[in-house]
PDB file of N, CA and C in Angstrom:
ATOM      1  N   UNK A   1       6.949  67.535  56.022  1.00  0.00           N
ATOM      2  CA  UNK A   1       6.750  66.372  56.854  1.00  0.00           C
ATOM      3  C   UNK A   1       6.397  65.144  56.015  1.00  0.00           C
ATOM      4  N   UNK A   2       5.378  65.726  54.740  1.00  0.00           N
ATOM      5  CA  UNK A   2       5.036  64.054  54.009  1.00  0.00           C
ATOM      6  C   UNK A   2       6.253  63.808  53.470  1.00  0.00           C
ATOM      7  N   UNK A   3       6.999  64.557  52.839  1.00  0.00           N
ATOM      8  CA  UNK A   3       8.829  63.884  52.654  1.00  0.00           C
ATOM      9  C   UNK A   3       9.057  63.113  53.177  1.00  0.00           C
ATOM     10  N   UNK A   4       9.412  63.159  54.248  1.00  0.00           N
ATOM     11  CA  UNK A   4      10.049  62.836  55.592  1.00  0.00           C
ATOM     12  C   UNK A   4       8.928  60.926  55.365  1.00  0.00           C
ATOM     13  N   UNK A   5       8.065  61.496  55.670  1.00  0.00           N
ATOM     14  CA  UNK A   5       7.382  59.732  55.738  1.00  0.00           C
ATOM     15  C   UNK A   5       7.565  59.199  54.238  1.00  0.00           C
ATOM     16  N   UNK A   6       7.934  59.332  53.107  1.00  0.00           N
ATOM     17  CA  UNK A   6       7.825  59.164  52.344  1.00  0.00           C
ATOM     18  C   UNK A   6       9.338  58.592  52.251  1.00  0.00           C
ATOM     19  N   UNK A   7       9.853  59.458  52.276  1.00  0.00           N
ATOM     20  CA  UNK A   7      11.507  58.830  52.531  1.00  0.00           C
ATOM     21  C   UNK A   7      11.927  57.278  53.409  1.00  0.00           C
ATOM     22  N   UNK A   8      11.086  57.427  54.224  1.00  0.00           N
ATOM     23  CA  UNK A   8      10.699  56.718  55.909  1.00  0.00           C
ATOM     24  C   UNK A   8      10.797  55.436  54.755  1.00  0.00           C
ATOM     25  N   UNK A   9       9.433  55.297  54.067  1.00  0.00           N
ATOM     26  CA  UNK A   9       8.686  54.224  53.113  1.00  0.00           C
ATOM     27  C   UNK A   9       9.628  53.830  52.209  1.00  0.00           C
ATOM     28  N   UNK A  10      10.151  54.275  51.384  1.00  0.00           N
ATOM     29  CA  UNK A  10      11.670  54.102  50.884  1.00  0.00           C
ATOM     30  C   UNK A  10      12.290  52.959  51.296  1.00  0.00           C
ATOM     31  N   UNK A  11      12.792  53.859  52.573  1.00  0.00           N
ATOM     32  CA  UNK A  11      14.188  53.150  53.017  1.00  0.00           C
ATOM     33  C   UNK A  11      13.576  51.867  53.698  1.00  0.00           C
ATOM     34  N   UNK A  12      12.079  51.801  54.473  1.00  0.00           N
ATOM     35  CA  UNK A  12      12.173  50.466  54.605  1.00  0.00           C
ATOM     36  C   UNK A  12      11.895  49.402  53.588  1.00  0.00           C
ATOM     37  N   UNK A  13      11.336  49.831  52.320  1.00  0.00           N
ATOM     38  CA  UNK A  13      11.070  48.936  51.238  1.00  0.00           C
ATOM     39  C   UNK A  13      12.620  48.591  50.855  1.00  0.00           C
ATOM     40  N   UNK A  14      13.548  49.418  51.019  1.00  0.00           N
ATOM     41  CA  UNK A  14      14.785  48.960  50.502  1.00  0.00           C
ATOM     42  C   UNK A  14      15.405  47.942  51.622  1.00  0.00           C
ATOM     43  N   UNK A  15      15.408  48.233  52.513  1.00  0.00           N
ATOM     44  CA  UNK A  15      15.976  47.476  53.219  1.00  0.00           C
ATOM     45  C   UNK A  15      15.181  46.240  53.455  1.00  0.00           C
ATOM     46  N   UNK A  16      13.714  46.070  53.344  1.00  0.00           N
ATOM     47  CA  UNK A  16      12.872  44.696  53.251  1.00  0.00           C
ATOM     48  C   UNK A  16      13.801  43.789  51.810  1.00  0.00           C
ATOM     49  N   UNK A  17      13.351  44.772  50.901  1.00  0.00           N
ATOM     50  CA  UNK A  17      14.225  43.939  49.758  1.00  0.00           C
ATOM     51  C   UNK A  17      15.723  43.048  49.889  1.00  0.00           C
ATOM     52  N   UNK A  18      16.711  44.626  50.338  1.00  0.00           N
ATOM     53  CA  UNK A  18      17.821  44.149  50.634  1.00  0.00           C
ATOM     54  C   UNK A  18      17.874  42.732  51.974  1.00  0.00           C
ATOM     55  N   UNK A  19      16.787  43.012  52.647  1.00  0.00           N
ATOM     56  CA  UNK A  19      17.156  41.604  53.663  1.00  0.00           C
ATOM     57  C   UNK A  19      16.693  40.080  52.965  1.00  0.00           C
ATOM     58  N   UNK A  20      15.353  39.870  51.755  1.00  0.00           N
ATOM     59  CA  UNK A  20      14.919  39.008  51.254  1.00  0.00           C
ATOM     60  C   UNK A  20      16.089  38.738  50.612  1.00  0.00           C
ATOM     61  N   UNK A  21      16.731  39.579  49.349  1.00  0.00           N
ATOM     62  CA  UNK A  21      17.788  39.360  48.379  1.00  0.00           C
ATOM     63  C   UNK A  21      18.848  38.615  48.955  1.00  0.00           C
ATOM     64  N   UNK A  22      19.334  38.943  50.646  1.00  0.00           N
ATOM     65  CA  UNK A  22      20.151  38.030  51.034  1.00  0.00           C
ATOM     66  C   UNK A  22      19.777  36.820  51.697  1.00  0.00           C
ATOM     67  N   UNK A  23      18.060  36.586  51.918  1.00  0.00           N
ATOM     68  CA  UNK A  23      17.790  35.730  52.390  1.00  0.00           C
ATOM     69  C   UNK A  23      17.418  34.215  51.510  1.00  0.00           C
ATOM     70  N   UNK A  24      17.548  35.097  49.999  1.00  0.00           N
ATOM     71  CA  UNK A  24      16.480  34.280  48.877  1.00  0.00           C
ATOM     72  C   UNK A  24      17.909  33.006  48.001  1.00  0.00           C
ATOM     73  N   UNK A  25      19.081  33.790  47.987  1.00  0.00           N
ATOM     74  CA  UNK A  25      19.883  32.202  47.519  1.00  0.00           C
ATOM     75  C   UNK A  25      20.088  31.043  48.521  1.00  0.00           C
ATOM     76  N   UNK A  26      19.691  31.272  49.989  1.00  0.00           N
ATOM     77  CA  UNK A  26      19.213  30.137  50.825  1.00  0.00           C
ATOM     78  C   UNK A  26      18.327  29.736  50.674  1.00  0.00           C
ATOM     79  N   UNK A  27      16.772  30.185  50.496  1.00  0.00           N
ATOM     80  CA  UNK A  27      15.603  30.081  50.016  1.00  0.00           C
ATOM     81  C   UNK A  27      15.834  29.220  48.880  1.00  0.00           C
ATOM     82  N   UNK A  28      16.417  29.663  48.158  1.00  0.00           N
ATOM     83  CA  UNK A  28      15.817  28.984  46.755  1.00  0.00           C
ATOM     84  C   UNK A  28      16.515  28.121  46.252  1.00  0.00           C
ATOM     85  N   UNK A  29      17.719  28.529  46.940  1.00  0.00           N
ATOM     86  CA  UNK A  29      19.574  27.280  46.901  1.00  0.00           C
ATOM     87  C   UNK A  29      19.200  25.966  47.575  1.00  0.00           C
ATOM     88  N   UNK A  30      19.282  25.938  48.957  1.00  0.00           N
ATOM     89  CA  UNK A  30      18.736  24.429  49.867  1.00  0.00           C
ATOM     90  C   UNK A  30      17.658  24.437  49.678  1.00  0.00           C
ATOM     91  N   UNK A  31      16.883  25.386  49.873  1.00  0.00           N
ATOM     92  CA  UNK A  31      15.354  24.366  50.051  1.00  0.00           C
ATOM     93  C   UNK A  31      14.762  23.630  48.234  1.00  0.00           C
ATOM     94  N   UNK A  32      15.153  24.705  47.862  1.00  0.00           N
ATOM     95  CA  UNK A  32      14.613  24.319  46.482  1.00  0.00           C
ATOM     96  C   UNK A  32      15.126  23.920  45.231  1.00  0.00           C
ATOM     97  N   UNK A  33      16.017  24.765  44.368  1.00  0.00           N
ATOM     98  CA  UNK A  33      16.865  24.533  43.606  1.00  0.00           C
ATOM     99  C   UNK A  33      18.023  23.643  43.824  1.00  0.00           C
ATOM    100  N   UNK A  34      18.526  23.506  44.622  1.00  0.00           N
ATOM    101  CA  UNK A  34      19.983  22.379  44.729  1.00  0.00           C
ATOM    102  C   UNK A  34      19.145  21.402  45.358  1.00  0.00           C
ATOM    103  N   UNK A  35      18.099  21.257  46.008  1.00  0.00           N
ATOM    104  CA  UNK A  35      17.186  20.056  46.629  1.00  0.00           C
ATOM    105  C   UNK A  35      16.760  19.074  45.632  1.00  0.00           C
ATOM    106  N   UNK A  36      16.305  20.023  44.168  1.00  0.00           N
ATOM    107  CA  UNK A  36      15.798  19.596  43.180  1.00  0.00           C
ATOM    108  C   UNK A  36      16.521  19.269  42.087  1.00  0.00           C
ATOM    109  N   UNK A  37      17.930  19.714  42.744  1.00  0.00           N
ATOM    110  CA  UNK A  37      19.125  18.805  41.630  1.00  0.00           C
ATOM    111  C   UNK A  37      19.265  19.910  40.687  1.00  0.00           C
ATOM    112  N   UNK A  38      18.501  20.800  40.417  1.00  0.00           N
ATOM    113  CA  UNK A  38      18.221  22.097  39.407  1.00  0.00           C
ATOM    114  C   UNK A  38      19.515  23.026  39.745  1.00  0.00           C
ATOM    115  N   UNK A  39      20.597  23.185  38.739  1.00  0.00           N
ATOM    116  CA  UNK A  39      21.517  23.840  38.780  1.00  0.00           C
ATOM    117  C   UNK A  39      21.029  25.641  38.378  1.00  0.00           C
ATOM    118  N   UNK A  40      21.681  26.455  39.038  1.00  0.00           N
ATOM    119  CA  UNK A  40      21.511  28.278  38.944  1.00  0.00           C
ATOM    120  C   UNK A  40      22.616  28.908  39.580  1.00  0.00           C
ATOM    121  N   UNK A  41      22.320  30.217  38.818  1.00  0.00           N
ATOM    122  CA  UNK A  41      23.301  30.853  39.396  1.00  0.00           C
ATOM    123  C   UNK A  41      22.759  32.321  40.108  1.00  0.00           C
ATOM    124  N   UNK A  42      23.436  31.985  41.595  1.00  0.00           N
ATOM    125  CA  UNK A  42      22.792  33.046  42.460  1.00  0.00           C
ATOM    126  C   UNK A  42      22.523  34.592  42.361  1.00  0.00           C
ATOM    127  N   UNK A  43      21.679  35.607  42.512  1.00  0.00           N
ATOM    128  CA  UNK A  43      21.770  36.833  41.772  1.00  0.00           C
ATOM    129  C   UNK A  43      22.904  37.395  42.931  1.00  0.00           C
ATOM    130  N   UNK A  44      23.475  38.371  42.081  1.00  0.00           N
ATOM    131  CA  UNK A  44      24.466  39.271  42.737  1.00  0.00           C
ATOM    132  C   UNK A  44      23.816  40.603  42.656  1.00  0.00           C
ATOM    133  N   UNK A  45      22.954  41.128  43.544  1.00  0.00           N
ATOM    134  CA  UNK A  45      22.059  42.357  43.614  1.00  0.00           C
ATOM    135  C   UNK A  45      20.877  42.488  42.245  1.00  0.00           C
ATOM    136  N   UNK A  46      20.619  41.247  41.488  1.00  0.00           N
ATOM    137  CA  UNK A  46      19.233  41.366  40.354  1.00  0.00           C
ATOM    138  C   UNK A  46      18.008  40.948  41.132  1.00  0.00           C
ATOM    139  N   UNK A  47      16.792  40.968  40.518  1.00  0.00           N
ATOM    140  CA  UNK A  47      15.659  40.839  41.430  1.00  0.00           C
ATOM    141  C   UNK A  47      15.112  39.301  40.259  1.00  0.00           C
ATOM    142  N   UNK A  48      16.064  38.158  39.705  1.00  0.00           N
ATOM    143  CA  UNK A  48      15.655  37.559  39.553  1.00  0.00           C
ATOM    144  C   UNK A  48      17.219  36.415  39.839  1.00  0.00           C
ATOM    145  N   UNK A  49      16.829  34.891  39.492  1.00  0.00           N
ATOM    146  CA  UNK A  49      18.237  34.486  39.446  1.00  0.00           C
ATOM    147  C   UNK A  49      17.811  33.169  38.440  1.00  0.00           C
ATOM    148  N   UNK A  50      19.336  32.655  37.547  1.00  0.00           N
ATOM    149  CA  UNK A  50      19.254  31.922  36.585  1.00  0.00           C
ATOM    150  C   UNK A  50      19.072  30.744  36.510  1.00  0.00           C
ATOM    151  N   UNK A  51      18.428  29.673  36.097  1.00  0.00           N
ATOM    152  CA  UNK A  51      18.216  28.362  36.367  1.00  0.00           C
ATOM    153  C   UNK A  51      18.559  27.501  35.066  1.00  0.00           C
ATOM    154  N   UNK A  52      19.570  26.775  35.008  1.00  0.00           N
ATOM    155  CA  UNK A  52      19.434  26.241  33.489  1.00  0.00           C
ATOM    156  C   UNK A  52      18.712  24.876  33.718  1.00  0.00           C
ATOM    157  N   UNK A  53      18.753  24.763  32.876  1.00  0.00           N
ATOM    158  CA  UNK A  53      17.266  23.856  31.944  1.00  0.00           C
ATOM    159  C   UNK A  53      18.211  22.229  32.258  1.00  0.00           C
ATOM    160  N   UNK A  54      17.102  21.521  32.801  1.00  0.00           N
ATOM    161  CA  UNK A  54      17.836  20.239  32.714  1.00  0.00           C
ATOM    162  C   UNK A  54      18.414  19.491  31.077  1.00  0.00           C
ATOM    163  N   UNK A  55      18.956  18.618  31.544  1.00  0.00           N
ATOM    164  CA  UNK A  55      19.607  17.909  30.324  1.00  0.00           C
ATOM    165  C   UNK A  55      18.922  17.890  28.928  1.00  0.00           C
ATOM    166  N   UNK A  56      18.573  17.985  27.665  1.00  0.00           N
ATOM    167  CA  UNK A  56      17.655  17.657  27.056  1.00  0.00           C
ATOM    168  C   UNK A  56      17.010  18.525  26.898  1.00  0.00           C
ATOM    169  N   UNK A  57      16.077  19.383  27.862  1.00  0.00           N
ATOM    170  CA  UNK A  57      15.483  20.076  27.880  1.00  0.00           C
ATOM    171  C   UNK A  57      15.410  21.820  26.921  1.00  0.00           C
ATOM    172  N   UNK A  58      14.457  22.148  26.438  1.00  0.00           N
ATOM    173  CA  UNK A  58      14.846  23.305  25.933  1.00  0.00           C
ATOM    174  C   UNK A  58      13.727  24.439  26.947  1.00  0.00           C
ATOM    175  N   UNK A  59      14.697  25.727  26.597  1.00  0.00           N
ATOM    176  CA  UNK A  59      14.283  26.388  27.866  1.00  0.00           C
ATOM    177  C   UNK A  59      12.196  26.841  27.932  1.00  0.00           C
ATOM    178  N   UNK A  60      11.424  26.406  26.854  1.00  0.00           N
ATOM    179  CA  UNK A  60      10.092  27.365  26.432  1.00  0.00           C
ATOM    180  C   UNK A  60       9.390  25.763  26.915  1.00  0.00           C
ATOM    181  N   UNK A  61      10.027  24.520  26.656  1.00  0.00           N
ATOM    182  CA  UNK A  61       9.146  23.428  27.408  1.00  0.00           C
ATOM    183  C   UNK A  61       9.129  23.587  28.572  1.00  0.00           C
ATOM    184  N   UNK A  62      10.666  24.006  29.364  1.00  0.00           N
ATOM    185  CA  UNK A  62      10.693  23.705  31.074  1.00  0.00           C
ATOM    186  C   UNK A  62      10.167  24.619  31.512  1.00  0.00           C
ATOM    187  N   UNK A  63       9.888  25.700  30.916  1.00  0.00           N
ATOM    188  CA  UNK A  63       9.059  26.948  31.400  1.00  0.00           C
ATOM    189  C   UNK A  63       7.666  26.559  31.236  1.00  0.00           C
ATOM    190  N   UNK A  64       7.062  25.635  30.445  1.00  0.00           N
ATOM    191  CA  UNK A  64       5.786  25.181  30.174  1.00  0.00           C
ATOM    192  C   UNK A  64       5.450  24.181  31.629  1.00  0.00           C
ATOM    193  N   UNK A  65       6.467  23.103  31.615  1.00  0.00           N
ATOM    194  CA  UNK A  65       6.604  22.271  32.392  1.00  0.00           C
ATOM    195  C   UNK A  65       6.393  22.694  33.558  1.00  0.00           C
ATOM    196  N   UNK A  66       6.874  23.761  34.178  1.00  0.00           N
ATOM    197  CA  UNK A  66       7.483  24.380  35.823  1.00  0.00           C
ATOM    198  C   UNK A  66       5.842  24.929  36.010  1.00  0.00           C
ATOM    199  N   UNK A  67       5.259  25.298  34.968  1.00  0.00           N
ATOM    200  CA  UNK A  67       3.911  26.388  35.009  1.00  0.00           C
ATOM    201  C   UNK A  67       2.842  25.549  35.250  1.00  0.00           C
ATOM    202  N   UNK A  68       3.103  24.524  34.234  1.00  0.00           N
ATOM    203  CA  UNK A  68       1.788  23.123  34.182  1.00  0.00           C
ATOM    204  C   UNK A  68       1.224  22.314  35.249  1.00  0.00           C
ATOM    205  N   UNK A  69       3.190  21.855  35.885  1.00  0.00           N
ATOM    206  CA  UNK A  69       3.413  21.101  37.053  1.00  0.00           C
ATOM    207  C   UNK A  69       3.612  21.255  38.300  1.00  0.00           C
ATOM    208  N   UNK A  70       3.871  22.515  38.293  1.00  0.00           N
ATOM    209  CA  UNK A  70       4.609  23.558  39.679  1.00  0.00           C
ATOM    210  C   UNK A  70       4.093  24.633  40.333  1.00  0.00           C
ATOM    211  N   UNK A  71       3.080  24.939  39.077  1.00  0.00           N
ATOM    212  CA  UNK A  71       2.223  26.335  39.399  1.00  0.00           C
ATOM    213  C   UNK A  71       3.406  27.566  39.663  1.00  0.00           C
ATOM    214  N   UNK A  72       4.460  27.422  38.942  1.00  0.00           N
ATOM    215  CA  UNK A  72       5.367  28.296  38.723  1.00  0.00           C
ATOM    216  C   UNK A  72       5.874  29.228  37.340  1.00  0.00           C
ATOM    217  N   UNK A  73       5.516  30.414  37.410  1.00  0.00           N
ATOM    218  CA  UNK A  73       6.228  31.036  36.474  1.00  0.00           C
ATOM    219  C   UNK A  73       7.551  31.347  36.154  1.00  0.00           C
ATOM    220  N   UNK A  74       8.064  30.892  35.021  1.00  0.00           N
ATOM    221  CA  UNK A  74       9.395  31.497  34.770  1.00  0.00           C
ATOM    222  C   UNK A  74       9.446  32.085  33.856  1.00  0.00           C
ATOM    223  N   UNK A  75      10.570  33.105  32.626  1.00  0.00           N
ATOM    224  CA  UNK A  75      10.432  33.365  31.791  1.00  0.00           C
ATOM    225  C   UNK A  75      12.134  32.348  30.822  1.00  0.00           C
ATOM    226  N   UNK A  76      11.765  31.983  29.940  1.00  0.00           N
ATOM    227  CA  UNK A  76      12.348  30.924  28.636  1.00  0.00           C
ATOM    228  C   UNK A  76      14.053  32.260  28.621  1.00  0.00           C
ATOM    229  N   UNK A  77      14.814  31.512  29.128  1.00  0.00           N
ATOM    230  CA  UNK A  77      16.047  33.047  28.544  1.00  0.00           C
ATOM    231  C   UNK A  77      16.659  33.190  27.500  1.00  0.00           C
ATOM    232  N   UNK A  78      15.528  32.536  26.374  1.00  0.00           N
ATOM    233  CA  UNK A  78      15.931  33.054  24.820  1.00  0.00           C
ATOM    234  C   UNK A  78      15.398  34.518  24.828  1.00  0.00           C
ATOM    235  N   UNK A  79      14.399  34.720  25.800  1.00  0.00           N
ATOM    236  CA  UNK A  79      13.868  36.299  25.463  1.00  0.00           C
ATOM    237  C   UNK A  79      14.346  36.741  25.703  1.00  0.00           C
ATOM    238  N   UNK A  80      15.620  36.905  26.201  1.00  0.00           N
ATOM    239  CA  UNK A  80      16.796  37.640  26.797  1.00  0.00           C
ATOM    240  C   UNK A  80      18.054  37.353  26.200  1.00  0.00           C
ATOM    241  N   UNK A  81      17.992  36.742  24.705  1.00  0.00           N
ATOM    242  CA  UNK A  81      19.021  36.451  23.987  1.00  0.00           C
ATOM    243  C   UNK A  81      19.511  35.326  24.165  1.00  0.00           C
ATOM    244  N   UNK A  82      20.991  35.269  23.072  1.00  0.00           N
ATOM    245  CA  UNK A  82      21.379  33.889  22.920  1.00  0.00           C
ATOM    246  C   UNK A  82      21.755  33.686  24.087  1.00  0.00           C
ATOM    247  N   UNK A  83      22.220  34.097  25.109  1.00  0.00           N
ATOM    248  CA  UNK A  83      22.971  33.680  26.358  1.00  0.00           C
ATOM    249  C   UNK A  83      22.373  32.913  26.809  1.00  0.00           C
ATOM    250  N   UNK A  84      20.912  33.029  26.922  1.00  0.00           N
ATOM    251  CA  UNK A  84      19.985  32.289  27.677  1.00  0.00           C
ATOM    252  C   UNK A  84      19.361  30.740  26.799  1.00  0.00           C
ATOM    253  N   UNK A  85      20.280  30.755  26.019  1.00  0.00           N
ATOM    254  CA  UNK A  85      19.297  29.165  25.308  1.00  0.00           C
ATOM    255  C   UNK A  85      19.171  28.209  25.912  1.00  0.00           C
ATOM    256  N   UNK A  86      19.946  28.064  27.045  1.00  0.00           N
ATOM    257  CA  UNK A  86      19.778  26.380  28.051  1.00  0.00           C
ATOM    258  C   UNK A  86      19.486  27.112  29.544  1.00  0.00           C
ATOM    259  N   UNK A  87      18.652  28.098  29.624  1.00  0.00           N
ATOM    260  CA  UNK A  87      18.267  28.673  30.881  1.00  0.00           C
ATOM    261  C   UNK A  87      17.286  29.473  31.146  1.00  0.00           C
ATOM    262  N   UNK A  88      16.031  29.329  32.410  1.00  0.00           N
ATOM    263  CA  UNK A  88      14.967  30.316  32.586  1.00  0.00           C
ATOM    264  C   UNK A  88      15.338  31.250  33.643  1.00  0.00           C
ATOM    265  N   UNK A  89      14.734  32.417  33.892  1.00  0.00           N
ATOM    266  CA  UNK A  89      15.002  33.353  34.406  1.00  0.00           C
ATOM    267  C   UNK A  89      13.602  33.571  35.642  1.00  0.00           C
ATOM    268  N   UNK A  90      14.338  33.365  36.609  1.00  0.00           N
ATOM    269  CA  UNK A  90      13.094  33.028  37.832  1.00  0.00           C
ATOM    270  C   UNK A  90      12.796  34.512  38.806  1.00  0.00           C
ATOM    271  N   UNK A  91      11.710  35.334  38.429  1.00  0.00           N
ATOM    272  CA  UNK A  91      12.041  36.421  39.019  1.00  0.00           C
ATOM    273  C   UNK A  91      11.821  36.106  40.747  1.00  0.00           C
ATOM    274  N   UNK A  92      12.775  37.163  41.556  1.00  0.00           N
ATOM    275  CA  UNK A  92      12.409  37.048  42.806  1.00  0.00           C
ATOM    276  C   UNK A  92      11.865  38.253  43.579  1.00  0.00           C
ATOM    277  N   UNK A  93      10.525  38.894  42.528  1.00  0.00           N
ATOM    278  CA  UNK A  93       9.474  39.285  43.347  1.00  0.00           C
ATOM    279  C   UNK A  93       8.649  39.662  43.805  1.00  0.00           C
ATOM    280  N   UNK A  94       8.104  38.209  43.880  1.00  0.00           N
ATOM    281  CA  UNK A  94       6.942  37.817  45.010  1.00  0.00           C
ATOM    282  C   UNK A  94       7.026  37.853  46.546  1.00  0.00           C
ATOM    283  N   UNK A  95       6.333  37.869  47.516  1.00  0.00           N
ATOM    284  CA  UNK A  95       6.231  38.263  48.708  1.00  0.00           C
ATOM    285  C   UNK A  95       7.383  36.720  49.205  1.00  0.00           C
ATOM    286  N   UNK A  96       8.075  36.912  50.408  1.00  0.00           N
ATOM    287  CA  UNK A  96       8.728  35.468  50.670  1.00  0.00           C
ATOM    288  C   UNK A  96       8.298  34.262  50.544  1.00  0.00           C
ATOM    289  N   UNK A  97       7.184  34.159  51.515  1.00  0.00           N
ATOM    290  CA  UNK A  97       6.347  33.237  52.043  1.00  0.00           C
ATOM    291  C   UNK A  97       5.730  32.483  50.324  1.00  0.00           C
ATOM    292  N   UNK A  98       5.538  33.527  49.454  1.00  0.00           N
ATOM    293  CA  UNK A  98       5.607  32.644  48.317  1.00  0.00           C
ATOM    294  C   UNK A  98       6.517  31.941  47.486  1.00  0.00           C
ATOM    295  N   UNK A  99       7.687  32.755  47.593  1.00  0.00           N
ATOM    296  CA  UNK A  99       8.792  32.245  47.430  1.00  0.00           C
ATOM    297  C   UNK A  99       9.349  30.941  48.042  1.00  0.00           C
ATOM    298  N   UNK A 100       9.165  30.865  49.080  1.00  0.00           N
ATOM    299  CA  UNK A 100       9.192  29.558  50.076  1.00  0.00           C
ATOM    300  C   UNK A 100       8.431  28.408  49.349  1.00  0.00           C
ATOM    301  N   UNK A 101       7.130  28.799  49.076  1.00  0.00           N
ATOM    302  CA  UNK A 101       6.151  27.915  48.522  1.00  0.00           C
ATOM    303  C   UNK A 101       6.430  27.361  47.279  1.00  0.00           C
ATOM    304  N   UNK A 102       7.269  28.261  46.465  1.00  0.00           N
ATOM    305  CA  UNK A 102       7.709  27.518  44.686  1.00  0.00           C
ATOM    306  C   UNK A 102       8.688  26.528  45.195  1.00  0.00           C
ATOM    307  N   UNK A 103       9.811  27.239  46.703  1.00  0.00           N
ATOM    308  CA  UNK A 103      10.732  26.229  46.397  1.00  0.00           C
ATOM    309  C   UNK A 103      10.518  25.340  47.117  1.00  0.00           C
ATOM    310  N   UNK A 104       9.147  25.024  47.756  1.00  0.00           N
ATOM    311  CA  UNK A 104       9.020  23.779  48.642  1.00  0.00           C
ATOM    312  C   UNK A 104       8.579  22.920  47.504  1.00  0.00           C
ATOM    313  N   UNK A 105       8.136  23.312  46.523  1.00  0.00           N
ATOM    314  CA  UNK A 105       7.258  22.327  45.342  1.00  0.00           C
ATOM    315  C   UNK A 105       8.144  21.463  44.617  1.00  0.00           C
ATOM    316  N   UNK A 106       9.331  22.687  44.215  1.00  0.00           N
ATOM    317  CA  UNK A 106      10.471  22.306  43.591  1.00  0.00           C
ATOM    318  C   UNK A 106      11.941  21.646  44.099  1.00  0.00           C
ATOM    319  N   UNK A 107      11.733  21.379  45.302  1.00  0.00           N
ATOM    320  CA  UNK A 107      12.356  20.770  46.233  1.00  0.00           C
ATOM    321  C   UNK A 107      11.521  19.089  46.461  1.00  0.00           C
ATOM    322  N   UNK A 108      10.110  19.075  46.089  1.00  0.00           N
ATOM    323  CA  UNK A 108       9.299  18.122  46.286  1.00  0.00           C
ATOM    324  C   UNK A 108       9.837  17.290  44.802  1.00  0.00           C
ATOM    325  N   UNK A 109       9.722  18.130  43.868  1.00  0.00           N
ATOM    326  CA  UNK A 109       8.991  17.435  42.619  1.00  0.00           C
ATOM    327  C   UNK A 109      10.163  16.501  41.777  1.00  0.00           C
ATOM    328  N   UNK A 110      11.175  17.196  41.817  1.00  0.00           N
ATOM    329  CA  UNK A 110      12.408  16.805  40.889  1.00  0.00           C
ATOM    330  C   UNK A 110      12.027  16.066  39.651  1.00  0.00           C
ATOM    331  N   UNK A 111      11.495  15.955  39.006  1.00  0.00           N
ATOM    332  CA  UNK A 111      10.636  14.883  37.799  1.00  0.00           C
ATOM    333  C   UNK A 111      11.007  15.568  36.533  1.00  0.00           C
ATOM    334  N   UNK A 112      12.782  16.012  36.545  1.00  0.00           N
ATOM    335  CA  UNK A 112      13.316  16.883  35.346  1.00  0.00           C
ATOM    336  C   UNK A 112      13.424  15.372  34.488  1.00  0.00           C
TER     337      UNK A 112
END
């Protein structure tokens, strides 16, 4: 029987996920990221999605910047190799409602 609920717990954590994951490139697309002029690219089933670095910018300042100014964490995507030199890696997850909250800031702030 504890299987059984255990399985239960599973499948709704998956399916909570799976409904945020399709709810979060609206989330973070209009309200926040394309609001804020901040170009990314949407995840296709990852639990984070890509943001490149405004003009000028290198990716370990705007990650300083986003943290200083935004009360947002990102991680710099040189730590993830060369691919990532003009881009941070924004994980997605935190509970929604916080998620909502980075991209209402970053929808506010635009001051790239």
């Amino acid at each position: 029987m504890q299987d059984i609920s255990l399985l239960q717990q599973i499948f709704r954590l998956g399916v909570a996920f799976l409904n945020n994951l399709a709810f979060l490139p609206f989330v973070l697309g209009i309200e926040g990221l394309k609001a804020s002029g901040l170009t990314f690219t949407a995840p296709q089933g990852a639990m984070y999605v890509w943001v490149s670095t405004p003009e000028g910018t290198d990716p370990w300042s705007f990650t300083e910047k986003l943290y200083r100014e935004y009360g947002i964490l990102v991680v710099p995507g040189t730590a993830y190799g060369a691919n990532g030199s003009r881009k941070v890696r924004m994980g997605l997850v935190q509970e929604l409602e916080v998620m909502k909250e980075a991209a209402r800031r970053l929808a506010e702030g635009r001051s790239w």
